[in-house]
N, C-alpha and C. Protein backbone atom coordinates (compact mmCIF):
# COMPACT_ATOMS: atom_id res chain seq x y z
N UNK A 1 0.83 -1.19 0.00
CA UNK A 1 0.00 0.00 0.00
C UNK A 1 0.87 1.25 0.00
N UNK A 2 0.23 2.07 -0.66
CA UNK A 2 1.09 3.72 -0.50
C UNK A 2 0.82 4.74 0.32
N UNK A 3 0.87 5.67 0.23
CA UNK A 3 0.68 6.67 1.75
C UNK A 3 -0.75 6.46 1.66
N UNK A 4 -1.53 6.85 2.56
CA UNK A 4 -3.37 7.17 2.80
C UNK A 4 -3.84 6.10 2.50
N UNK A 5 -3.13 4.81 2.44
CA UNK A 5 -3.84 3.54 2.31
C UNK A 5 -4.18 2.98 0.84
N UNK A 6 -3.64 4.10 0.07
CA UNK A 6 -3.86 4.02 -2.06
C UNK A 6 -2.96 3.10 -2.21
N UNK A 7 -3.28 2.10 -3.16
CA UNK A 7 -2.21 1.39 -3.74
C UNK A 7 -1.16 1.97 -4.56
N UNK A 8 -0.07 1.67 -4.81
CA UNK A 8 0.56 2.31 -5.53
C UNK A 8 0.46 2.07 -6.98
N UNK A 9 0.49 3.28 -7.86
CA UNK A 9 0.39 3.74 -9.18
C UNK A 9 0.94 2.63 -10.17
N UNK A 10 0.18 1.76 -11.40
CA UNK A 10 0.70 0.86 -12.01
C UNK A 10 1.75 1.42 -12.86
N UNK A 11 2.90 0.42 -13.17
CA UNK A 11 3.81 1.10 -13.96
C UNK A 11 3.87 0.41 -14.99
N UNK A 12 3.80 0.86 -16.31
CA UNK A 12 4.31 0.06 -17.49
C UNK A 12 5.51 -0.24 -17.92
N UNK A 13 5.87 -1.35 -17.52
CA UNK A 13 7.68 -1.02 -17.63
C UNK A 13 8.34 -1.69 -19.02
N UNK A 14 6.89 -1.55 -20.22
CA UNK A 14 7.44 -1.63 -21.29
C UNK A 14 7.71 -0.26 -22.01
N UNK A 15 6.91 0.88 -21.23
CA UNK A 15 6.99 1.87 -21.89
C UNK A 15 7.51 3.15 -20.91
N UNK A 16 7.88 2.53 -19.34
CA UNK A 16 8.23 3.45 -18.36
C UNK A 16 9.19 3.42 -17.32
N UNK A 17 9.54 3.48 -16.29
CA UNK A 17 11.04 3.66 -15.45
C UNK A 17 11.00 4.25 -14.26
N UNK A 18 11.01 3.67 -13.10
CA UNK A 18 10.90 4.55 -12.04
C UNK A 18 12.42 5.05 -11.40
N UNK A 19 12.66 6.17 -11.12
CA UNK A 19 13.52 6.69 -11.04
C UNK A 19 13.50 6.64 -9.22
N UNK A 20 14.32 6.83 -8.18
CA UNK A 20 14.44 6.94 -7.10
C UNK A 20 15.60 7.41 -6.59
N UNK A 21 15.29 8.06 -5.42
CA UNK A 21 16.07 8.79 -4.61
C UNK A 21 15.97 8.06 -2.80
N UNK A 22 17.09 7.90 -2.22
CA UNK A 22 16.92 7.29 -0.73
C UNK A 22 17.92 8.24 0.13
N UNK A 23 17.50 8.58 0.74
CA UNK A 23 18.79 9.46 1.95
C UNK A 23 18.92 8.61 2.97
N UNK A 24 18.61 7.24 3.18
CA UNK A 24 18.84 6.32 4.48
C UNK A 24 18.30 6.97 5.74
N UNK A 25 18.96 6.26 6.56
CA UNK A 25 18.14 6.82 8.09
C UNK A 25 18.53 7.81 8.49
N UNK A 26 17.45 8.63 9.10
CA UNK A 26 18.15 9.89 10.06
C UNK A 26 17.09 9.94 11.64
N UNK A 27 17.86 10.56 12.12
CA UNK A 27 17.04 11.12 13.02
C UNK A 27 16.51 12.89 13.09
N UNK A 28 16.14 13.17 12.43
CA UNK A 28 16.12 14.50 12.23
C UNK A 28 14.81 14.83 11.61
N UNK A 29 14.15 15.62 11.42
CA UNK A 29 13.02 15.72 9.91
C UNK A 29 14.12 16.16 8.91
N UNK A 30 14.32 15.42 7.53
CA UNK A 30 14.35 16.32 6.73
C UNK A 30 13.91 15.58 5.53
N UNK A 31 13.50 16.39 4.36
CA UNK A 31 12.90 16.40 3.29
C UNK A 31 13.57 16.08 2.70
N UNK A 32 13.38 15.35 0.90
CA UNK A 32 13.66 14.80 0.15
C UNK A 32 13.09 14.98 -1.00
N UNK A 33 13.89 15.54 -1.89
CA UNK A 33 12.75 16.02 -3.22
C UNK A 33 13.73 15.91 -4.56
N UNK A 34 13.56 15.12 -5.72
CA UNK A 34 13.55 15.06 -7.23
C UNK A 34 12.93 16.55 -7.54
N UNK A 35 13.94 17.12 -8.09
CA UNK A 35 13.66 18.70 -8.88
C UNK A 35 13.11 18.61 -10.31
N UNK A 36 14.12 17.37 -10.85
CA UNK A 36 14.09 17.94 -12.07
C UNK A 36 14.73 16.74 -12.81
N UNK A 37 14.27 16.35 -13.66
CA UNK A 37 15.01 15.19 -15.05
C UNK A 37 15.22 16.06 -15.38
N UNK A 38 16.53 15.87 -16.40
CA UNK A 38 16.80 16.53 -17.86
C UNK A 38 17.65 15.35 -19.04
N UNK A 39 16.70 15.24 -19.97
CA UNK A 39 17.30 14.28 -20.69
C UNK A 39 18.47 14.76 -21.72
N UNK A 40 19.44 14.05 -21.66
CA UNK A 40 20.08 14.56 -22.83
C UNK A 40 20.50 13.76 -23.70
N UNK A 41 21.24 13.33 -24.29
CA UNK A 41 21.74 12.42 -25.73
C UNK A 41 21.83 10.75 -25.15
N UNK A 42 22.69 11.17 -24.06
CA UNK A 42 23.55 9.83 -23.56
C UNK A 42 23.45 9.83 -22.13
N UNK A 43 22.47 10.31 -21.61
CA UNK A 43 22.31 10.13 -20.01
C UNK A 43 21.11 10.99 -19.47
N UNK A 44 20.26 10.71 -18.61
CA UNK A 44 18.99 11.15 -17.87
C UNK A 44 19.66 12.06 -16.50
N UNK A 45 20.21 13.24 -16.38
CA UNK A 45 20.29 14.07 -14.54
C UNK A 45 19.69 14.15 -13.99
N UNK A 46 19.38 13.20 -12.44
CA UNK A 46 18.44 13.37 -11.74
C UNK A 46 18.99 14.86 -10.90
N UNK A 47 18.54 15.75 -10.45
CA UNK A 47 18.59 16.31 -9.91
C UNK A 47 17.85 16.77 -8.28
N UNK A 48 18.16 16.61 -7.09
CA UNK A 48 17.63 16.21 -6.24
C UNK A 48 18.01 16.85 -5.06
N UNK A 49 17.24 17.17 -4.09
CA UNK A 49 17.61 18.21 -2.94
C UNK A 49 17.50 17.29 -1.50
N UNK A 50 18.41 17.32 -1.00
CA UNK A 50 17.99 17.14 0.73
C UNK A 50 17.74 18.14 1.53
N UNK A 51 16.75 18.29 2.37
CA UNK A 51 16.50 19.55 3.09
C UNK A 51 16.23 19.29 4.86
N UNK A 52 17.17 19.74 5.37
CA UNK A 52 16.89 19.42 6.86
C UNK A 52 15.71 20.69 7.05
N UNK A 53 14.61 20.21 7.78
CA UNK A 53 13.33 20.93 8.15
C UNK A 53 13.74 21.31 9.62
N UNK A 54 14.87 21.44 10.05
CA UNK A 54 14.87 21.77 11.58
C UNK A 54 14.96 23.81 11.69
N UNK A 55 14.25 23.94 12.52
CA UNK A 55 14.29 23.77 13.86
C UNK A 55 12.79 23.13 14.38
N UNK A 56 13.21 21.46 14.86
CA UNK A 56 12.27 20.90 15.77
C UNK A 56 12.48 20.79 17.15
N UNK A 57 11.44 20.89 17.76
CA UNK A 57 11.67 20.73 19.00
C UNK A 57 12.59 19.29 19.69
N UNK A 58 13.26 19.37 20.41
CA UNK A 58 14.63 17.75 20.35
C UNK A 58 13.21 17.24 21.26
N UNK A 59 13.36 15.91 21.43
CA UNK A 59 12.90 14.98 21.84
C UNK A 59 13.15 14.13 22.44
N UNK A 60 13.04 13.42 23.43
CA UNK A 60 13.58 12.25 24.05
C UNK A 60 13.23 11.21 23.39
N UNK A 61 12.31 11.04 22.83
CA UNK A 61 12.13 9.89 21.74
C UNK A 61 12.81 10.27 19.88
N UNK A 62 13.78 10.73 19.72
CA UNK A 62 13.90 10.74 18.67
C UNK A 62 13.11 10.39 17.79
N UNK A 63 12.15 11.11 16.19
CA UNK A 63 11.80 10.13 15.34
C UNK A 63 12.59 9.74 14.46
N UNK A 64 12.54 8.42 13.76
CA UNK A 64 13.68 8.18 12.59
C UNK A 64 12.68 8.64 11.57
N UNK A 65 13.72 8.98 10.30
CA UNK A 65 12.98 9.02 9.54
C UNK A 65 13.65 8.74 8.07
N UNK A 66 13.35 8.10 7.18
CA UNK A 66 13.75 7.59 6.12
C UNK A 66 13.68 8.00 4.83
N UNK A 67 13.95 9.69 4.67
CA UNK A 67 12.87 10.04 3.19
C UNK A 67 13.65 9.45 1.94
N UNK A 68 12.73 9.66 0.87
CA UNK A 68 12.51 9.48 0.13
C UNK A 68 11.59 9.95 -1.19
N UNK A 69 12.24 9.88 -2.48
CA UNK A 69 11.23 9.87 -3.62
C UNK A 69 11.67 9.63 -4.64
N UNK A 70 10.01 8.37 -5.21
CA UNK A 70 10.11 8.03 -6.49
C UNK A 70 9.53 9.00 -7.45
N UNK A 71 9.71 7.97 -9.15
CA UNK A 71 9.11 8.85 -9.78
C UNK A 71 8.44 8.40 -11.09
N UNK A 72 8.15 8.30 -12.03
CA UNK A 72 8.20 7.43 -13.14
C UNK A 72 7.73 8.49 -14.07
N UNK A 73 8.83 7.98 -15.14
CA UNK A 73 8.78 8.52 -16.57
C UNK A 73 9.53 7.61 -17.60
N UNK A 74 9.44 8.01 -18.50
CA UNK A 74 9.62 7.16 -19.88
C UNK A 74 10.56 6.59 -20.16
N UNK A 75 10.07 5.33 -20.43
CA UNK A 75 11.59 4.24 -19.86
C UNK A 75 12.75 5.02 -21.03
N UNK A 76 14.15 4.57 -20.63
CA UNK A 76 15.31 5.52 -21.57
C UNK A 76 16.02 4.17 -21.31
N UNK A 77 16.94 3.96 -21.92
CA UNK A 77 18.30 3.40 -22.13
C UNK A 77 19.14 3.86 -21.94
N UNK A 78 19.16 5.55 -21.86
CA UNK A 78 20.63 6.03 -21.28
C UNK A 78 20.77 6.00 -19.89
N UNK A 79 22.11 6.19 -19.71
CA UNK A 79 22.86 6.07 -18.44
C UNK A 79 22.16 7.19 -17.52
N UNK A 80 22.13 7.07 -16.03
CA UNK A 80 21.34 7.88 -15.01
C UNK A 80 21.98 8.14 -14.12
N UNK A 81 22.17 9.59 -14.02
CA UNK A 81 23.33 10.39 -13.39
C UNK A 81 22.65 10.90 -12.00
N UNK A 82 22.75 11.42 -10.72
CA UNK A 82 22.20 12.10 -10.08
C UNK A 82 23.25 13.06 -9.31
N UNK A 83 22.46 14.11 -9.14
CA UNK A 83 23.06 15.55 -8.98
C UNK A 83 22.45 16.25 -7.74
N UNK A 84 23.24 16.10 -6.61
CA UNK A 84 22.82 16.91 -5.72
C UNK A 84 22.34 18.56 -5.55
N UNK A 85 21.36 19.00 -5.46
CA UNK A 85 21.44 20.31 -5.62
C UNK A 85 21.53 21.06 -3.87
N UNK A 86 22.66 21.28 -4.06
CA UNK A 86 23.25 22.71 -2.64
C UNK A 86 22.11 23.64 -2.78
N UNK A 87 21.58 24.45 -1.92
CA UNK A 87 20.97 25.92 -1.70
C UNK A 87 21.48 26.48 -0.47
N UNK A 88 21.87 27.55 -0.71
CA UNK A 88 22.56 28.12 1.06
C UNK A 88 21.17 28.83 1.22
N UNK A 89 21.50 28.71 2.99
CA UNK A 89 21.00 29.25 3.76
C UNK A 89 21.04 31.24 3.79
């Protein structure tokens, strides 16, 4: 099942590709977000942001948290690059 109890979205994976992003465990909130494909000749740039959401209140129970995101678009054969995107504060 997917978030709110929806199944997750069928994929055609004769004609499509799910792309993903994982930041592993943290203890912290932070966000996780795919900006942007850009296709080019010989390779797909994922482009992708991590975002710490703090200032949370600390906790004695730490939450973990695992973000993440998929994505799906049109299956490619080229090579799949991913690109952190920095933003200062």
């Amino acid at each position: 099942m997917g978030p709110a109890g929806r199944s997750a979205p069928a994929v055609d994976f004769n004609r499509e590709m799910v792309v993903a992003v994982f930041a592993g465990v943290s203890q912290d909130s932070s966000g996780l977000w795919i900006n942007k494909i850009v296709r080019e000749t010989e390779r797909l740039t994922v482009f992708y942001s991590l975002v710490d959401s703090k200032p949370v209140p600390l906790s004695q129970n730490p939450v973990v948290v695992k973000p993440f995101h998929i994505v799906r678009v049109p299956r490619s054969s080229a090579q799949v690059w991913f690109a952190l995107v920095v933003t200062k504060r």
